[in-house]
PDB file of N, CA and C in Angstrom:
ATOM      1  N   UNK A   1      55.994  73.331 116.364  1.00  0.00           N
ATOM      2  CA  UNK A   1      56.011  74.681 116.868  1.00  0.00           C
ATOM      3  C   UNK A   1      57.449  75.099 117.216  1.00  0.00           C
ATOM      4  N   UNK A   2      58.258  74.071 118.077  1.00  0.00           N
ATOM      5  CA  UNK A   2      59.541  74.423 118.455  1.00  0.00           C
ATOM      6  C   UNK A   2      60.475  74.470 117.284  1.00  0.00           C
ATOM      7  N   UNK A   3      60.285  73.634 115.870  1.00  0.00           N
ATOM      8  CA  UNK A   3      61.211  73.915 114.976  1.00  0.00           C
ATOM      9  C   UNK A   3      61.032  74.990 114.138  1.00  0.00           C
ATOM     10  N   UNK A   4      59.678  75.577 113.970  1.00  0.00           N
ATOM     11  CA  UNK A   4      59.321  76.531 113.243  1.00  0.00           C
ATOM     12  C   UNK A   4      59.918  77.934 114.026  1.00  0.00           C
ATOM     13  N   UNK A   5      59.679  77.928 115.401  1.00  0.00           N
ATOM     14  CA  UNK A   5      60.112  78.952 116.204  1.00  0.00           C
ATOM     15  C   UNK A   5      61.956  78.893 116.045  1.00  0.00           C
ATOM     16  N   UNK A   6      62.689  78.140 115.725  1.00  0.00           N
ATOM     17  CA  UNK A   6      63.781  77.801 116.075  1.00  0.00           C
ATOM     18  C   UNK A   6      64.522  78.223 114.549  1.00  0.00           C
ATOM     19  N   UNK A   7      63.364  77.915 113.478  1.00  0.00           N
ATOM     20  CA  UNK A   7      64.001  77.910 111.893  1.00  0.00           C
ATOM     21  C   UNK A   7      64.270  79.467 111.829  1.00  0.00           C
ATOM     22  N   UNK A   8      62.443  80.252 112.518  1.00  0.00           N
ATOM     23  CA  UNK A   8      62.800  81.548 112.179  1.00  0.00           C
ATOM     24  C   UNK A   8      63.846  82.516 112.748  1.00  0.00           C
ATOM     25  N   UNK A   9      64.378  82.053 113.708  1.00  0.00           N
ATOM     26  CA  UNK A   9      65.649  82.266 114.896  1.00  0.00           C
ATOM     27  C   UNK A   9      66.595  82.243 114.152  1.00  0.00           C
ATOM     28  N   UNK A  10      66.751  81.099 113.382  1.00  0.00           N
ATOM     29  CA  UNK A  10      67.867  81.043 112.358  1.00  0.00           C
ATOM     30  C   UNK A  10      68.207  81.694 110.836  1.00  0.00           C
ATOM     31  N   UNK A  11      66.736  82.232 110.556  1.00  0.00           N
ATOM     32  CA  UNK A  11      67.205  83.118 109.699  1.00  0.00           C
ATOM     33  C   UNK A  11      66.899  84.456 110.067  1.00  0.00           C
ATOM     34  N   UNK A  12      66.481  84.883 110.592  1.00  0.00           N
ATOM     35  CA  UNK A  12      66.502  86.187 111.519  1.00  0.00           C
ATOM     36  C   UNK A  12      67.832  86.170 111.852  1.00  0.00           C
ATOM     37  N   UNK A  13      68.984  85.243 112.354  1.00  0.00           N
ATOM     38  CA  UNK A  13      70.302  85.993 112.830  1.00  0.00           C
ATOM     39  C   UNK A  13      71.142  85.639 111.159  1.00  0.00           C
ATOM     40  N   UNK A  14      70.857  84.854 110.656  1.00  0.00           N
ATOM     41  CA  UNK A  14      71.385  84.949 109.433  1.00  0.00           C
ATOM     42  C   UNK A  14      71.612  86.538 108.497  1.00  0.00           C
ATOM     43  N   UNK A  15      70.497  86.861 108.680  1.00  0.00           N
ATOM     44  CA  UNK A  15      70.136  87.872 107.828  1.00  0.00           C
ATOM     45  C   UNK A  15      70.835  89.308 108.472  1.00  0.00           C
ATOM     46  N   UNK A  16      70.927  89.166 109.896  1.00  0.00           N
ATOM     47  CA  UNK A  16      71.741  89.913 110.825  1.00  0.00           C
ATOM     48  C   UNK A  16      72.772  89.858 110.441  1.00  0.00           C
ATOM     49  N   UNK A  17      73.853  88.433 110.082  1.00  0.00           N
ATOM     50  CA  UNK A  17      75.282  88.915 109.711  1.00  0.00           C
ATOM     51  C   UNK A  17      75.575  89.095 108.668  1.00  0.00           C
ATOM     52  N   UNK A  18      74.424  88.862 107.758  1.00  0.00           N
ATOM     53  CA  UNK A  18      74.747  89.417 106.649  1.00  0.00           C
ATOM     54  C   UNK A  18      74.749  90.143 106.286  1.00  0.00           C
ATOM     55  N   UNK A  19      74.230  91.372 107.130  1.00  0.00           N
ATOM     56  CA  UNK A  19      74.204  92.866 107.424  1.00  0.00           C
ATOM     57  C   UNK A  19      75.269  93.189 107.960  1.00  0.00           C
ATOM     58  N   UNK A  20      76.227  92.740 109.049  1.00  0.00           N
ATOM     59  CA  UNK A  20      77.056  92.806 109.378  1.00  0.00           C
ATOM     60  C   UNK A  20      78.169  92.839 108.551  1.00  0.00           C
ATOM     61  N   UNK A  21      77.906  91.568 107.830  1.00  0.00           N
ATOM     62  CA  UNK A  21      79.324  91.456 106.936  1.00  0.00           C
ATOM     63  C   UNK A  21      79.445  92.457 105.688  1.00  0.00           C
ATOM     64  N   UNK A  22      78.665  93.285 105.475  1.00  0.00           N
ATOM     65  CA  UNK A  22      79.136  94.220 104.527  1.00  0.00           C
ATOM     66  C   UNK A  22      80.078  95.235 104.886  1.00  0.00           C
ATOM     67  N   UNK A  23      80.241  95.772 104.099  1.00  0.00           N
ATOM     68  CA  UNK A  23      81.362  96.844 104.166  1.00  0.00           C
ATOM     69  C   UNK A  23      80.808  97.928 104.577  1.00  0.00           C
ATOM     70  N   UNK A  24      81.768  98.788 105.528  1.00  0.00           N
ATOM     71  CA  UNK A  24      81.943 100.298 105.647  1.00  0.00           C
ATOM     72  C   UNK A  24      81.136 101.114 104.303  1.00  0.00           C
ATOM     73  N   UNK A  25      80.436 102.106 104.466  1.00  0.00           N
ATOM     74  CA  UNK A  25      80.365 103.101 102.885  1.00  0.00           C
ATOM     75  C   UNK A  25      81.225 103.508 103.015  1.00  0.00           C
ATOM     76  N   UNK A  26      81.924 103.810 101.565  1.00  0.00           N
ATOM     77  CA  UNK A  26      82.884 104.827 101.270  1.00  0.00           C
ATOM     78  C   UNK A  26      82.798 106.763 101.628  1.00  0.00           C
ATOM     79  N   UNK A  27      83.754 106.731 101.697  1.00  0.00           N
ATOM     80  CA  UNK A  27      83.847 108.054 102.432  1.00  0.00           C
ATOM     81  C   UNK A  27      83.089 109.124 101.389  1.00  0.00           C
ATOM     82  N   UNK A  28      83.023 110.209 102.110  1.00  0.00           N
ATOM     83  CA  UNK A  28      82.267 111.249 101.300  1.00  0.00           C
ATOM     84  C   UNK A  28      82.736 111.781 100.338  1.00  0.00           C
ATOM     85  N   UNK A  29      83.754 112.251 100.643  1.00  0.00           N
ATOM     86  CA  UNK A  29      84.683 112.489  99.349  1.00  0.00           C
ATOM     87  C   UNK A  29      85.856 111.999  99.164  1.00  0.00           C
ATOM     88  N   UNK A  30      86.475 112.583  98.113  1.00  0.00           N
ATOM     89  CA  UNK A  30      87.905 111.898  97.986  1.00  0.00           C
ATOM     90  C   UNK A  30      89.274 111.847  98.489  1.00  0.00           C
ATOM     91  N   UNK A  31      89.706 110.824  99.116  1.00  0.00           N
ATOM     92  CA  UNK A  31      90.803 111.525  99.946  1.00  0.00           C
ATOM     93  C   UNK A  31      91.628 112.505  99.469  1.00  0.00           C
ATOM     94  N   UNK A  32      92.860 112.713 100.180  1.00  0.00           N
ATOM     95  CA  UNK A  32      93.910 113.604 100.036  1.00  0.00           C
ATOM     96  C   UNK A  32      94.954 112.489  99.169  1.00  0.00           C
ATOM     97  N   UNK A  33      95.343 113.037  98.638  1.00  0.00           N
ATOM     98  CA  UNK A  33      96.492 112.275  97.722  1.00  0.00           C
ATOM     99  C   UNK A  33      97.955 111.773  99.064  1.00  0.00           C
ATOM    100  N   UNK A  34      98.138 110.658  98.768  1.00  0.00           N
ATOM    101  CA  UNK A  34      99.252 110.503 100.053  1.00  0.00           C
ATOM    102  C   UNK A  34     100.165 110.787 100.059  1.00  0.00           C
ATOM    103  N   UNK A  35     100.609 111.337  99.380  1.00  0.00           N
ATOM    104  CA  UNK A  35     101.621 112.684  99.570  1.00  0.00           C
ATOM    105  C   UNK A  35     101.797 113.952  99.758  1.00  0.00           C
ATOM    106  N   UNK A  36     100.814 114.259  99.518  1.00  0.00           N
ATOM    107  CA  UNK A  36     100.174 115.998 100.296  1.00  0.00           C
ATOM    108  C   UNK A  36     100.107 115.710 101.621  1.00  0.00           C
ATOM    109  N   UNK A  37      99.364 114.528 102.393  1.00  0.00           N
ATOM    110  CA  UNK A  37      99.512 114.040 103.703  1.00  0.00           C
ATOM    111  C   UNK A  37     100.504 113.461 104.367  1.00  0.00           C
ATOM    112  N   UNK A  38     101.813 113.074 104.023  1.00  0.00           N
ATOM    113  CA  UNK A  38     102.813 112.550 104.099  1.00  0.00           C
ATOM    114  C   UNK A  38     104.106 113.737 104.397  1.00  0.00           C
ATOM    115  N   UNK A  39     103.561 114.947 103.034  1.00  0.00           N
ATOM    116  CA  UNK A  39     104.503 116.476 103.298  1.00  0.00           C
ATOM    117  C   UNK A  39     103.984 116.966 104.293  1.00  0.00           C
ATOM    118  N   UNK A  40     103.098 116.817 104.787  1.00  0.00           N
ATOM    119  CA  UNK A  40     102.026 117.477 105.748  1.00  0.00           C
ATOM    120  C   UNK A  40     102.322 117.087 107.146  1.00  0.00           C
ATOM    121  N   UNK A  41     102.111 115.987 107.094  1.00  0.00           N
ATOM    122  CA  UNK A  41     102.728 115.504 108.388  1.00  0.00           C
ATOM    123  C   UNK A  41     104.269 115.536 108.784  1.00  0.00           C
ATOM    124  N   UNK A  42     104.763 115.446 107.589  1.00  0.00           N
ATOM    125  CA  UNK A  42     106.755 115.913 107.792  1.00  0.00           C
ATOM    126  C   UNK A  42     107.024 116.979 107.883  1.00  0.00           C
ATOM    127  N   UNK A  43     106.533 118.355 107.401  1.00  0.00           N
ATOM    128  CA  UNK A  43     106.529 119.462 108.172  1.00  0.00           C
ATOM    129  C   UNK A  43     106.011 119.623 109.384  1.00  0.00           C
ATOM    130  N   UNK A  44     104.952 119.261 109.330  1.00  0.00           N
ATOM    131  CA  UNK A  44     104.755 119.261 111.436  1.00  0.00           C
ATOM    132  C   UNK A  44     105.851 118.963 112.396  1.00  0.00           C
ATOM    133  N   UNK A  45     106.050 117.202 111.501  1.00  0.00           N
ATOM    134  CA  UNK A  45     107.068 116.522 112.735  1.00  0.00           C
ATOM    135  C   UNK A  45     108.508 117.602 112.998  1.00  0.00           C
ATOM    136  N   UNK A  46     108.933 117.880 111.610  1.00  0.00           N
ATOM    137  CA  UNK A  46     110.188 119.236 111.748  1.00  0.00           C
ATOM    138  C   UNK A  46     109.789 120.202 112.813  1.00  0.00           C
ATOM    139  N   UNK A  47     108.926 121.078 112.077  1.00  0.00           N
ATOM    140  CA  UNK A  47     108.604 122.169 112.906  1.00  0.00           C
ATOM    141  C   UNK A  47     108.244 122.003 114.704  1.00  0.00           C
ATOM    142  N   UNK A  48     107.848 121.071 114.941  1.00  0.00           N
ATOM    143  CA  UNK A  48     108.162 120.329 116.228  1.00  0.00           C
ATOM    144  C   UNK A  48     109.068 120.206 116.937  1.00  0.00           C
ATOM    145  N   UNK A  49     110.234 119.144 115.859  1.00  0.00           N
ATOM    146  CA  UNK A  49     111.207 119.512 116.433  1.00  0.00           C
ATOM    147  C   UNK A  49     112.217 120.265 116.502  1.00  0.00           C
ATOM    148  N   UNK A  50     112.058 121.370 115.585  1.00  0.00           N
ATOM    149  CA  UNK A  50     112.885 122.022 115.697  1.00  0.00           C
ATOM    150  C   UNK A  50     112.719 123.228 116.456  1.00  0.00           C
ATOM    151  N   UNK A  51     111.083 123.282 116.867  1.00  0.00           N
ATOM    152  CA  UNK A  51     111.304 124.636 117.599  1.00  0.00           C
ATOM    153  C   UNK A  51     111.659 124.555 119.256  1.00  0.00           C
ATOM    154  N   UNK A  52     111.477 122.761 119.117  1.00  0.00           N
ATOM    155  CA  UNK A  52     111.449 122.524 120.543  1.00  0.00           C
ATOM    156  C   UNK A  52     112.360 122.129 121.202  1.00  0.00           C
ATOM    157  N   UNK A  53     113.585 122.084 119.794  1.00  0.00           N
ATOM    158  CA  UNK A  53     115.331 121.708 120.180  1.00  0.00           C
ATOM    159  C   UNK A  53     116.004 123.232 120.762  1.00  0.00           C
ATOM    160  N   UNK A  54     115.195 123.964 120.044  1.00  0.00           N
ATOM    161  CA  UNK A  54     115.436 125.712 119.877  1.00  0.00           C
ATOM    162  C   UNK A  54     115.258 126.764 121.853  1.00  0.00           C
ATOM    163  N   UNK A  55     116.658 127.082 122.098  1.00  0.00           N
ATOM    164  CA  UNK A  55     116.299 127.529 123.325  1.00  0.00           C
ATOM    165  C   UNK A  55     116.148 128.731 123.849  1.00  0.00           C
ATOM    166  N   UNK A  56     115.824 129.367 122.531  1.00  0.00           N
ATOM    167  CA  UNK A  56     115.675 130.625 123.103  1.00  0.00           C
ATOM    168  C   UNK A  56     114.092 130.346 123.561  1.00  0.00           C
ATOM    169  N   UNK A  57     113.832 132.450 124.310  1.00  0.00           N
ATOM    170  CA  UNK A  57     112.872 132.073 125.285  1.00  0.00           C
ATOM    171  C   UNK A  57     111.430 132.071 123.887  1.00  0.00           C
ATOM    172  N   UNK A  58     111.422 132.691 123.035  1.00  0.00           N
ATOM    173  CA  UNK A  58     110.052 132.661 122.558  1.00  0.00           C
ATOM    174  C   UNK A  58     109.718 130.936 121.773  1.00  0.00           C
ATOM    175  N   UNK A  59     110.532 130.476 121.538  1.00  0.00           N
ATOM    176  CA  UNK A  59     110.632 128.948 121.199  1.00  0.00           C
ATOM    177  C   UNK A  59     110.331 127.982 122.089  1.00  0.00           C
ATOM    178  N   UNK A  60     110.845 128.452 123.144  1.00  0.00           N
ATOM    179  CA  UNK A  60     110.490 127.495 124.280  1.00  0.00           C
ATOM    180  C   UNK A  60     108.918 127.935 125.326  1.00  0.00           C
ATOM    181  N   UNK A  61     108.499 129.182 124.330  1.00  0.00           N
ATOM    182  CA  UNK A  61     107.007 129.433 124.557  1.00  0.00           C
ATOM    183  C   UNK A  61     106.357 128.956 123.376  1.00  0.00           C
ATOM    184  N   UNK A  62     106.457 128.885 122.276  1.00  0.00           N
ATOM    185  CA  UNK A  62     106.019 128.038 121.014  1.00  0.00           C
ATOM    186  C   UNK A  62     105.766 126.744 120.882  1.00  0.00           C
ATOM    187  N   UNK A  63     106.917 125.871 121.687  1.00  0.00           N
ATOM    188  CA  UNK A  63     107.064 124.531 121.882  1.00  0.00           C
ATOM    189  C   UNK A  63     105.537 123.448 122.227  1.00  0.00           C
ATOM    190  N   UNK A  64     104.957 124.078 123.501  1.00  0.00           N
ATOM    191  CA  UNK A  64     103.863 123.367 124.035  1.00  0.00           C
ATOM    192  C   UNK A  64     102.501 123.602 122.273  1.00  0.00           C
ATOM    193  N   UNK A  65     102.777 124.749 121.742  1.00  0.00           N
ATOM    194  CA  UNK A  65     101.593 124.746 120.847  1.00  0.00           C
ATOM    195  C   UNK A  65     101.833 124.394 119.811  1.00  0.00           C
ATOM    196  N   UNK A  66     103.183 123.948 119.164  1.00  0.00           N
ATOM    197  CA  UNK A  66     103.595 123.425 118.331  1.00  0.00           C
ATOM    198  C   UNK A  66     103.181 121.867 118.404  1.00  0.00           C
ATOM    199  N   UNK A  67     103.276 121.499 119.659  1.00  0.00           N
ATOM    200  CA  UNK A  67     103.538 119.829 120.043  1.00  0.00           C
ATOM    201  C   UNK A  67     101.921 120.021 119.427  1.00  0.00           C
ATOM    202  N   UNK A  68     100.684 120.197 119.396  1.00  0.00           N
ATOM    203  CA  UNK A  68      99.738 120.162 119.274  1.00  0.00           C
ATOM    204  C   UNK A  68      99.183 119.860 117.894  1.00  0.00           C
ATOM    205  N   UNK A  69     100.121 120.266 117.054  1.00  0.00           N
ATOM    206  CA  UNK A  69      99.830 120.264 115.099  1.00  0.00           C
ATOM    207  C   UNK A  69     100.025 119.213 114.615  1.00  0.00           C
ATOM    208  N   UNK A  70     100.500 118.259 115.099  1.00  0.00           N
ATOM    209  CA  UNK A  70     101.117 117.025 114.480  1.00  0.00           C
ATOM    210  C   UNK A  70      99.455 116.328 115.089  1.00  0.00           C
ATOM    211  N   UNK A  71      98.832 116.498 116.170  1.00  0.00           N
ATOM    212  CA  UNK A  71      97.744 115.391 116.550  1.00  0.00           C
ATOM    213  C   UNK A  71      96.246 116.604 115.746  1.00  0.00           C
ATOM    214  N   UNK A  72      96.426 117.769 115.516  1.00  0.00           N
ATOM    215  CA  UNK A  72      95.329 117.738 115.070  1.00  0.00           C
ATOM    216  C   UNK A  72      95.227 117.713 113.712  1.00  0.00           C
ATOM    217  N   UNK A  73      96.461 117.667 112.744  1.00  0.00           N
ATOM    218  CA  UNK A  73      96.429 117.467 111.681  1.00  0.00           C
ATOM    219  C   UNK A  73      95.847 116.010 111.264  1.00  0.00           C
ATOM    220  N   UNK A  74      96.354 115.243 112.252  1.00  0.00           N
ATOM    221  CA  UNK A  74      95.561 113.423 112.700  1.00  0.00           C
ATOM    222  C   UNK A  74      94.645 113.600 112.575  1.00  0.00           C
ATOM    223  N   UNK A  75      94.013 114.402 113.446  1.00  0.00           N
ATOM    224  CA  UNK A  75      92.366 114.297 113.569  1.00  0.00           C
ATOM    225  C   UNK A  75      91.444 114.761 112.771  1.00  0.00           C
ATOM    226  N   UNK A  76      91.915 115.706 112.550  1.00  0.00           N
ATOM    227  CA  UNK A  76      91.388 116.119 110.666  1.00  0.00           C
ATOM    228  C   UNK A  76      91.290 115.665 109.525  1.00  0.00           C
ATOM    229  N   UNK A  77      92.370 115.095 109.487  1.00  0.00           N
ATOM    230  CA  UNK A  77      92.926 113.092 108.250  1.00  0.00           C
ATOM    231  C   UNK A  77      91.748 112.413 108.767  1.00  0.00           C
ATOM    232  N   UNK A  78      91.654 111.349 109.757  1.00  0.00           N
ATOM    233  CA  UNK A  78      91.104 110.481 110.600  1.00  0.00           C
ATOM    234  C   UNK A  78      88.888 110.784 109.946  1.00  0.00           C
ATOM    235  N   UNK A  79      89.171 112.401 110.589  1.00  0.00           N
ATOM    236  CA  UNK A  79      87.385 113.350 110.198  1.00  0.00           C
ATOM    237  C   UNK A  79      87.255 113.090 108.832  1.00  0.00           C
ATOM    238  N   UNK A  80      88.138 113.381 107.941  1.00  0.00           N
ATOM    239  CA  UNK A  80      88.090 113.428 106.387  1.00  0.00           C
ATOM    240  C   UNK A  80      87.665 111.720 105.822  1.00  0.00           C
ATOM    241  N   UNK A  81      88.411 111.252 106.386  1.00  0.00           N
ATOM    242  CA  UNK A  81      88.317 110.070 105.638  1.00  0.00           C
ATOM    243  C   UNK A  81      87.222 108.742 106.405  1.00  0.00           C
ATOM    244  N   UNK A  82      86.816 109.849 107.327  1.00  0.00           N
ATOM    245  CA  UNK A  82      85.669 108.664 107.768  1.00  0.00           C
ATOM    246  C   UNK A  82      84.069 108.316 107.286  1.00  0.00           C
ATOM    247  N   UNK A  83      84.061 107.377 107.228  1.00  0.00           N
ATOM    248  CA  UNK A  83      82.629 107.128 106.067  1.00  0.00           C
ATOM    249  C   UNK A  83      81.261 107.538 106.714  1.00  0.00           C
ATOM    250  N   UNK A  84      81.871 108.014 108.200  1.00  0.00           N
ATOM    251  CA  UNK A  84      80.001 108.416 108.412  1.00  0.00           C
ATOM    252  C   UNK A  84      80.069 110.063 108.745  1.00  0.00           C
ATOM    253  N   UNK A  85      81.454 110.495 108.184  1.00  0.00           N
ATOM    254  CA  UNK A  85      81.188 111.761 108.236  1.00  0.00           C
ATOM    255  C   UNK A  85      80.702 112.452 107.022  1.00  0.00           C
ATOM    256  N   UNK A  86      79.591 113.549 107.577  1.00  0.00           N
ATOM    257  CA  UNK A  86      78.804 114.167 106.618  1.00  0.00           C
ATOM    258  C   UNK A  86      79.931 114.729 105.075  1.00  0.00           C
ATOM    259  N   UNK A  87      79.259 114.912 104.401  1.00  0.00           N
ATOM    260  CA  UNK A  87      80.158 115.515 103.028  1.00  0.00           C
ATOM    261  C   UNK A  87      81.061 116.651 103.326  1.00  0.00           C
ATOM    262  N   UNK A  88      80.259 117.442 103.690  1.00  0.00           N
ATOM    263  CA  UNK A  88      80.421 119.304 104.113  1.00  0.00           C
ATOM    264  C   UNK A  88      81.425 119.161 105.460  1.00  0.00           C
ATOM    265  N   UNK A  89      81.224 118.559 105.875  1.00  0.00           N
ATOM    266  CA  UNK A  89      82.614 117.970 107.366  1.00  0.00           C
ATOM    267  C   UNK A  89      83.415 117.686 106.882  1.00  0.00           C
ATOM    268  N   UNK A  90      83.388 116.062 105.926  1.00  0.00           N
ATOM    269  CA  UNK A  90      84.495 115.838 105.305  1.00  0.00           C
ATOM    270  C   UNK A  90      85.228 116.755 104.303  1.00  0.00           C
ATOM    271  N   UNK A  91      84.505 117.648 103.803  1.00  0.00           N
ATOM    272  CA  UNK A  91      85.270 118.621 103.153  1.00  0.00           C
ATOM    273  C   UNK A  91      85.756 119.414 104.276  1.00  0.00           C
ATOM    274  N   UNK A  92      85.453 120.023 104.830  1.00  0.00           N
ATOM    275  CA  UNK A  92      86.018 121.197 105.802  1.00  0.00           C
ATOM    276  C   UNK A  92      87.291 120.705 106.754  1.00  0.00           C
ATOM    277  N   UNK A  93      87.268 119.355 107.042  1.00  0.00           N
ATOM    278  CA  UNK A  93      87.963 118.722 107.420  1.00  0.00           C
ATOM    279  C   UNK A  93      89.264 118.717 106.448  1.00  0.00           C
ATOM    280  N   UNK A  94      89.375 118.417 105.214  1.00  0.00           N
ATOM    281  CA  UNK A  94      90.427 118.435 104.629  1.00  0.00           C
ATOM    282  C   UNK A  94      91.232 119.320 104.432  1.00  0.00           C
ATOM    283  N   UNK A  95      90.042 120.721 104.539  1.00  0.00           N
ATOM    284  CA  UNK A  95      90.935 121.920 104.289  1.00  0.00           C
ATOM    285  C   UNK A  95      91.483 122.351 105.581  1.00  0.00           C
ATOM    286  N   UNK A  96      90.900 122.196 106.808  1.00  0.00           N
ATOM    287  CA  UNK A  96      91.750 121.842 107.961  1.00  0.00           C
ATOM    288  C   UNK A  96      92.962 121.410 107.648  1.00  0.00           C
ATOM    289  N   UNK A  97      93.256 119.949 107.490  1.00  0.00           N
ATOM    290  CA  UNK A  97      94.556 118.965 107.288  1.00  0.00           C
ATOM    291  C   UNK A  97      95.270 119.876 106.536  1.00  0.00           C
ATOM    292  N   UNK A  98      94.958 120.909 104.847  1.00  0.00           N
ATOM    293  CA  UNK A  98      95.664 121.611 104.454  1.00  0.00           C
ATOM    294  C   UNK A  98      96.259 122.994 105.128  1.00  0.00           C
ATOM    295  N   UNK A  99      95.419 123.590 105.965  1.00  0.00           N
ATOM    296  CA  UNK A  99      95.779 124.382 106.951  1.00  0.00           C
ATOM    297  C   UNK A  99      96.925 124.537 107.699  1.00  0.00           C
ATOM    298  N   UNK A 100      96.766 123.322 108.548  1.00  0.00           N
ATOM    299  CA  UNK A 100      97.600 122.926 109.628  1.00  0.00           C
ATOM    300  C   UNK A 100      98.948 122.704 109.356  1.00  0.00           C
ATOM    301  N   UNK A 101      99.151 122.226 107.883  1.00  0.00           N
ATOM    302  CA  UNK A 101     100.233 121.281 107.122  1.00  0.00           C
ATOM    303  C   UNK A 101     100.854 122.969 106.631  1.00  0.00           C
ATOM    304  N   UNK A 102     100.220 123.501 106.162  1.00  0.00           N
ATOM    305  CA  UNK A 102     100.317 125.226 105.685  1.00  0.00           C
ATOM    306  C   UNK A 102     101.360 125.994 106.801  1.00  0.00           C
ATOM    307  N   UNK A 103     100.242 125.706 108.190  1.00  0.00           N
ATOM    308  CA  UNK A 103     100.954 126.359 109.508  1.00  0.00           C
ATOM    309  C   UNK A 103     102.346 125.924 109.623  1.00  0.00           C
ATOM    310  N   UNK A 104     102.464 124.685 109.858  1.00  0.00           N
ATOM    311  CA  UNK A 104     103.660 124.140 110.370  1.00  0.00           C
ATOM    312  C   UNK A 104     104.947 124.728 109.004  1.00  0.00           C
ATOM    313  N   UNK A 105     104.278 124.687 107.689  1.00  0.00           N
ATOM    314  CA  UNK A 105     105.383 125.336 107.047  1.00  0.00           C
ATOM    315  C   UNK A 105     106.198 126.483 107.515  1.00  0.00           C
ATOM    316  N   UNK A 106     104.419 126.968 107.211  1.00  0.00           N
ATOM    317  CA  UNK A 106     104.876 129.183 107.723  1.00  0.00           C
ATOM    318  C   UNK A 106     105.914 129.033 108.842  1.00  0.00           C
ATOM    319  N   UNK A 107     105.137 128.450 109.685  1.00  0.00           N
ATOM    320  CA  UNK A 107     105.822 128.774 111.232  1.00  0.00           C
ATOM    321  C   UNK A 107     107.531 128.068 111.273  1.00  0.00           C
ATOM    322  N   UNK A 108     107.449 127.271 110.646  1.00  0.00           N
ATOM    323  CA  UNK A 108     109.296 126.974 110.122  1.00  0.00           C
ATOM    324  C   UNK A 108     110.008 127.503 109.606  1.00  0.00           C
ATOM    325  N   UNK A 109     109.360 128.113 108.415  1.00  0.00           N
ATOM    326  CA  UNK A 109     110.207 129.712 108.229  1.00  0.00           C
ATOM    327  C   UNK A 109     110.625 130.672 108.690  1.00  0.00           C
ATOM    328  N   UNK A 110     109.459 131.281 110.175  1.00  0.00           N
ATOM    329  CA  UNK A 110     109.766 131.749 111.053  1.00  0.00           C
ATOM    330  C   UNK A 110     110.287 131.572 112.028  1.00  0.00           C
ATOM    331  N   UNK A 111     111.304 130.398 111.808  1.00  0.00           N
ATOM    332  CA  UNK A 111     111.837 130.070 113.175  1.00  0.00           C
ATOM    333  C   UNK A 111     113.281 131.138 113.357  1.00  0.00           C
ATOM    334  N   UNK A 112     114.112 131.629 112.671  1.00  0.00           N
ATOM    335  CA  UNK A 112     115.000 132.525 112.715  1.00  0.00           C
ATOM    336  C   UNK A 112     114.981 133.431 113.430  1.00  0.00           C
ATOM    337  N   UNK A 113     113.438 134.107 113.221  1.00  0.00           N
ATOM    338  CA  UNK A 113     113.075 135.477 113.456  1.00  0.00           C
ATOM    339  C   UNK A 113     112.729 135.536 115.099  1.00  0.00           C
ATOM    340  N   UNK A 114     112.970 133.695 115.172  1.00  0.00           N
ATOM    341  CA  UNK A 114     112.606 133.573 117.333  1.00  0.00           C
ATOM    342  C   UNK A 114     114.237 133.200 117.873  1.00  0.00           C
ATOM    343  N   UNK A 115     115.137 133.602 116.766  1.00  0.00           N
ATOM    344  CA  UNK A 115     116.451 133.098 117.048  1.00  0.00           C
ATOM    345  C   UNK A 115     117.222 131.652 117.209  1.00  0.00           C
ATOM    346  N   UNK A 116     116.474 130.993 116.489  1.00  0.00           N
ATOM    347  CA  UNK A 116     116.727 129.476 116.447  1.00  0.00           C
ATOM    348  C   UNK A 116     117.095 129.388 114.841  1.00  0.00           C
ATOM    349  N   UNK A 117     118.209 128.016 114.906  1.00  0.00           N
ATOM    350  CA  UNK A 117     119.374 128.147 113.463  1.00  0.00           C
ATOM    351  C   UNK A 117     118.193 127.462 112.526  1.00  0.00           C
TER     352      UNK A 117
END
C-alpha cells in the first residue's frame, strides 16, 4: 500500500516538472525588428537629454514629461513581446512603441522653437 501510494507520488510530481520544464509560448506576434527599437529608444534617450540640458523656461517645463518616454516606450516593448499577452494587445502595444519612438522624434525637432540649440 505504502509503495503504491509513494510510486503514484512519484509520478504525479514527475509529470508536474515536466510541465514545468517546457517553454514559454511564443509571443503573439512578431517582434519589432531590433533596430526600429534600438532608433526608438535613441531618440528618446536624446530627446531627454537634450531638453533637459535645455534652460529655458518651457524646456524645463517639458523635462519632467519627457523623462517619462524612455520607460513607457519599455513598457510597451516588454507588453509586445510577452507570450501571454493577447494578440490585439500585442499588436496595439507595438504601435504604441512606434508612437512614442515617433514622439520623441517630433518633439526633438521642436526643440528650437522652446529656444534650446
Amino acid at each position: 500500500m505504502k509503495r503504491a501510494l509513494l510510486l503514484l507520488l512519484l509520478v504525479a510530481c514527475s509529470k508536474r516538472d515536466e510541465r514545468h520544464a517546457q517553454k514559454l509560448p511564443a509571443p503573439q506576434v512578431a517582434p519589432l525588428p531590433a533596430v526600429e527599437v534600438q532608433r526608438g529608444k535613441d531618440a528618446c534617450d536624446a530627446y531627454v537629454a537634450k531638453v533637459c540640458a535645455c534652460t529655458s523656461d518651457e524646456a524645463k517645463k517639458a523635462c519632467p514629461l519627457a523623462q517619462a518616454l524612455p520607460q513607457a516606450l519599455q513598457i510597451a516593448l516588454e507588453t509586445s513581446m510577452n507570450p501571454s499577452t493577447d494578440k490585439d494587445s500585442a499588436m496595439r502595444a507595438q504601435v504604441n512603441v512606434r508612437e512614442t519612438a515617433k514622439e520623441c522624434i517630433e518633439q526633438t525637432a521642436k526643440l528650437s522653437a522652446l529656444g534650446c540649440p
